[in-house]
C-alpha atoms as a PDB file:
ATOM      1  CA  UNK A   1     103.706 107.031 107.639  1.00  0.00           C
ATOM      2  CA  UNK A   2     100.348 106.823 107.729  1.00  0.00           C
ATOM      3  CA  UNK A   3      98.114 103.579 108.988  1.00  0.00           C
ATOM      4  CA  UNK A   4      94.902 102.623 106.907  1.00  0.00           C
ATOM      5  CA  UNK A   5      92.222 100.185 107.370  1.00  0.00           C
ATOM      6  CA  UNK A   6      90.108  98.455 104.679  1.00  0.00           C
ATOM      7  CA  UNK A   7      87.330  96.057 104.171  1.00  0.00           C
ATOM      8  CA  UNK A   8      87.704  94.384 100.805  1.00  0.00           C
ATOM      9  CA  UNK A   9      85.076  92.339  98.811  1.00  0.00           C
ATOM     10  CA  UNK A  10      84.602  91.827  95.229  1.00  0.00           C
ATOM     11  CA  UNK A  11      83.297  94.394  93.628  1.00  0.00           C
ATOM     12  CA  UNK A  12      79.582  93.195  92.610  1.00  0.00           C
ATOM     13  CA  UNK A  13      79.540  92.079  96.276  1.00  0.00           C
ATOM     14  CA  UNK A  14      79.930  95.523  97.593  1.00  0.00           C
ATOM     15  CA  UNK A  15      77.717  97.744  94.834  1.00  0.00           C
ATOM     16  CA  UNK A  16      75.389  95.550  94.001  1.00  0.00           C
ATOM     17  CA  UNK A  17      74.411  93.259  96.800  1.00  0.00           C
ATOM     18  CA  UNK A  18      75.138  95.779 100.174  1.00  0.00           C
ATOM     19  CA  UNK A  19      74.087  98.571 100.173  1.00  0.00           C
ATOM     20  CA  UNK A  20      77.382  99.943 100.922  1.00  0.00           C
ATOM     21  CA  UNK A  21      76.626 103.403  98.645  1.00  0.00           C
ATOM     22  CA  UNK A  22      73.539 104.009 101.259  1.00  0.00           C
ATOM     23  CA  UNK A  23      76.390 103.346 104.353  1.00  0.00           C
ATOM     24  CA  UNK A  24      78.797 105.949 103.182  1.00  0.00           C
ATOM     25  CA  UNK A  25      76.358 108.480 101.595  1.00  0.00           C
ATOM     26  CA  UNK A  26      75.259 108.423 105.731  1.00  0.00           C
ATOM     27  CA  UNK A  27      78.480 108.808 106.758  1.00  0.00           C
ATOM     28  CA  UNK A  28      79.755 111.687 104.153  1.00  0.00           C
ATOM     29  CA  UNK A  29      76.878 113.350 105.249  1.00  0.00           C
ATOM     30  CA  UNK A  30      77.594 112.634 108.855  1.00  0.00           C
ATOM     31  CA  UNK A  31      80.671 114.003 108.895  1.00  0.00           C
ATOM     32  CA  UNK A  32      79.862 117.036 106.809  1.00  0.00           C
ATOM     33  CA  UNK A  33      77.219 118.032 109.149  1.00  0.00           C
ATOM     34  CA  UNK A  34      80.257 117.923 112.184  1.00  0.00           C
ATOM     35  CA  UNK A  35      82.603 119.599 109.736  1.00  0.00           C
ATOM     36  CA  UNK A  36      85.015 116.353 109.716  1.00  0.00           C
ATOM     37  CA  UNK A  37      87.235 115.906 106.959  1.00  0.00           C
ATOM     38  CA  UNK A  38      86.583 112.585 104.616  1.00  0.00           C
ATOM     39  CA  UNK A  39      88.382 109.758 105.855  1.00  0.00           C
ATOM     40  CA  UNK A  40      87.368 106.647 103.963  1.00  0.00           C
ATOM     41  CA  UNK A  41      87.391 105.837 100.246  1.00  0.00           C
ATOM     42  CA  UNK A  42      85.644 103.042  98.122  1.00  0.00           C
ATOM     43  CA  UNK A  43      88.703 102.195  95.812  1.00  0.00           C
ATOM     44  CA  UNK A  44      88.280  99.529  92.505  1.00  0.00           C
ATOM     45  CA  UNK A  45      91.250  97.196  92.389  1.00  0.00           C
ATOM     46  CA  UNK A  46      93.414  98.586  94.775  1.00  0.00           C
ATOM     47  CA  UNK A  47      97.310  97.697  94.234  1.00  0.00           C
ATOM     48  CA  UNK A  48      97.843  96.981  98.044  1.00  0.00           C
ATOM     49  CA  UNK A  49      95.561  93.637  97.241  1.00  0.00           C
ATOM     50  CA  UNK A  50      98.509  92.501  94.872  1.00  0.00           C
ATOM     51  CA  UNK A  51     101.313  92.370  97.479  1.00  0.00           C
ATOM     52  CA  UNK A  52      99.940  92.242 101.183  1.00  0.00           C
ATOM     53  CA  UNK A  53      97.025  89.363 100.380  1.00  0.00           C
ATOM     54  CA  UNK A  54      97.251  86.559  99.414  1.00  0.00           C
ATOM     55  CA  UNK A  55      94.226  85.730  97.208  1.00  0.00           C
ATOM     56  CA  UNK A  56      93.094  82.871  95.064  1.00  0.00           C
ATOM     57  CA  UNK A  57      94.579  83.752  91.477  1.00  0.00           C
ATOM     58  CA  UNK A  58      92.446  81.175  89.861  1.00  0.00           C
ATOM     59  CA  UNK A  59      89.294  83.129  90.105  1.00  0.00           C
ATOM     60  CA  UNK A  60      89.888  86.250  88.022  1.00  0.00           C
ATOM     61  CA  UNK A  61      87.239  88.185  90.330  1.00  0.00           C
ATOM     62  CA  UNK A  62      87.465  92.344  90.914  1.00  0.00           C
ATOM     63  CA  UNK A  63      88.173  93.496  94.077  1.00  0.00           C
ATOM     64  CA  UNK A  64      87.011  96.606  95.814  1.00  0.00           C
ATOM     65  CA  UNK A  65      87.690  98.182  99.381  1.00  0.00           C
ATOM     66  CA  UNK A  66      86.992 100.397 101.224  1.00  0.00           C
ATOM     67  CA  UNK A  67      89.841 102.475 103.133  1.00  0.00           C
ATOM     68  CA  UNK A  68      89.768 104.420 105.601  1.00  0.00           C
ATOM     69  CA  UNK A  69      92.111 105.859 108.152  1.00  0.00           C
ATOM     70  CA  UNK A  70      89.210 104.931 111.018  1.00  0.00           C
ATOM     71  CA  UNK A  71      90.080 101.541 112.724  1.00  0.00           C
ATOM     72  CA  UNK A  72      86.786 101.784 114.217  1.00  0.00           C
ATOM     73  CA  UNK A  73      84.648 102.520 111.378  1.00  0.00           C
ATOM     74  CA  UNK A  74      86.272  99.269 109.170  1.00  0.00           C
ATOM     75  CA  UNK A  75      85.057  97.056 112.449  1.00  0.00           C
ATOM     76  CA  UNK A  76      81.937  98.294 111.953  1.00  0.00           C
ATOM     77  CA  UNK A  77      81.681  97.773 108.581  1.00  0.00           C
ATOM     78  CA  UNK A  78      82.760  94.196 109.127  1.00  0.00           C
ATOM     79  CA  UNK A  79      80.012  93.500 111.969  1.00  0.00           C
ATOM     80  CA  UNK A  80      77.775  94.998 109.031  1.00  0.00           C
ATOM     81  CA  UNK A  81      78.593  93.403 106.069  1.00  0.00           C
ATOM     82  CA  UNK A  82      80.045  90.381 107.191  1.00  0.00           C
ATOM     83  CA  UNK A  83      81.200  88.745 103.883  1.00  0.00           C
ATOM     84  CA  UNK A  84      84.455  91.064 103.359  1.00  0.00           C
ATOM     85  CA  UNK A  85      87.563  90.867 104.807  1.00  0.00           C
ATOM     86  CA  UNK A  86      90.053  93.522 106.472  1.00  0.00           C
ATOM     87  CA  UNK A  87      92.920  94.655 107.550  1.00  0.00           C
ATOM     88  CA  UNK A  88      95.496  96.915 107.526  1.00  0.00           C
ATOM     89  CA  UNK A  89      98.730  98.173 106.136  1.00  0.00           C
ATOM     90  CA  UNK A  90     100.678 101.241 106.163  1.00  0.00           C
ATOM     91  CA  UNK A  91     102.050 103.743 103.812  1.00  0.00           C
ATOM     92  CA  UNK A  92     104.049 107.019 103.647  1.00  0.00           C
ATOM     93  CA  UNK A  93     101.214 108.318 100.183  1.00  0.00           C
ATOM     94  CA  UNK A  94      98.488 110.562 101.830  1.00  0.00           C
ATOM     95  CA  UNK A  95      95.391 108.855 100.076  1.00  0.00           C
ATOM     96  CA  UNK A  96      93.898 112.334 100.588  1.00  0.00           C
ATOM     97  CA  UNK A  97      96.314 114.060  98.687  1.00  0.00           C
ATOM     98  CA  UNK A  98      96.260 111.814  95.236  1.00  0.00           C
ATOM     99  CA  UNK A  99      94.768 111.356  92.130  1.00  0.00           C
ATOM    100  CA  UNK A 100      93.817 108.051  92.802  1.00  0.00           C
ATOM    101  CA  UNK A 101      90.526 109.264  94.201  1.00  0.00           C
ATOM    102  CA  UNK A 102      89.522 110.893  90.841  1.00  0.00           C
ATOM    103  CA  UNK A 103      90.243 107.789  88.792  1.00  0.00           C
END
C-alpha cells in the first residue's frame, strides 16, 4: 500500500496563474542532480477527486494535482501556493509504474 500526498487546484489555477511548471522543473532538476528518483506528478482530473472529496458539483471546473509520495514537499507547496487544497489517501497502484503518467 502505498501513501500519497496531493495539492489540488483547478487546473487554470495551477498552469496559468502559479508558476507551478517553474516549481517542479526546480525540483526535477533537483533531484536529478542528487540522483533521486521522481516522486511527484502533476495529474489532470485525477479519479481519487471523484470519491475521497467532496467538491461542489455545481461548478463544472477541472481539477489538477499534484501527487507526490513526499508529505513534506505537498506542505510546502501549500505554504507556497496557498489557494489549493491537500491531502492524502492511499493506494496499493504504484503511480510510478502506470500509464497514467503518459496520458
Amino acid at each position: 500500500m502505498y501513501n500519497y500526498y496531493f495539492a489540488l487546484a483547478s487546473v487554470n489555477f495551477l498552469t496559468n496563474e502559479e508558476p507551478v511548471e517553474e516549481i517542479l522543473r526546480e525540483r526535477t532538476n533537483y533531484y536529478n542532480s542528487i540522483n533521486k528518483d521522481i516522486d511527484f506528478w502533476l495529474i489532470r482530473n485525477p479519479d481519487f477527486i471523484k470519491s475521497n472529496i467532496i467538491l461542489n458539483q455545481q461548478q463544472a471546473v477541472p481539477y489538477a494535482a499534484i501527487i507526490s509520495l513526499d508529505k513534506d514537499f505537498i506542505q510546502w507547496l501549500k505554504l507556497r501556493l496557498i489557494f489549493v487544497m491537500i491531502g492524502e489517501f492511499k493506494s496499493q497502484l504504484d503511480i510510478k509504474k502506470t500509464s497514467i503518467l503518459s496520458s
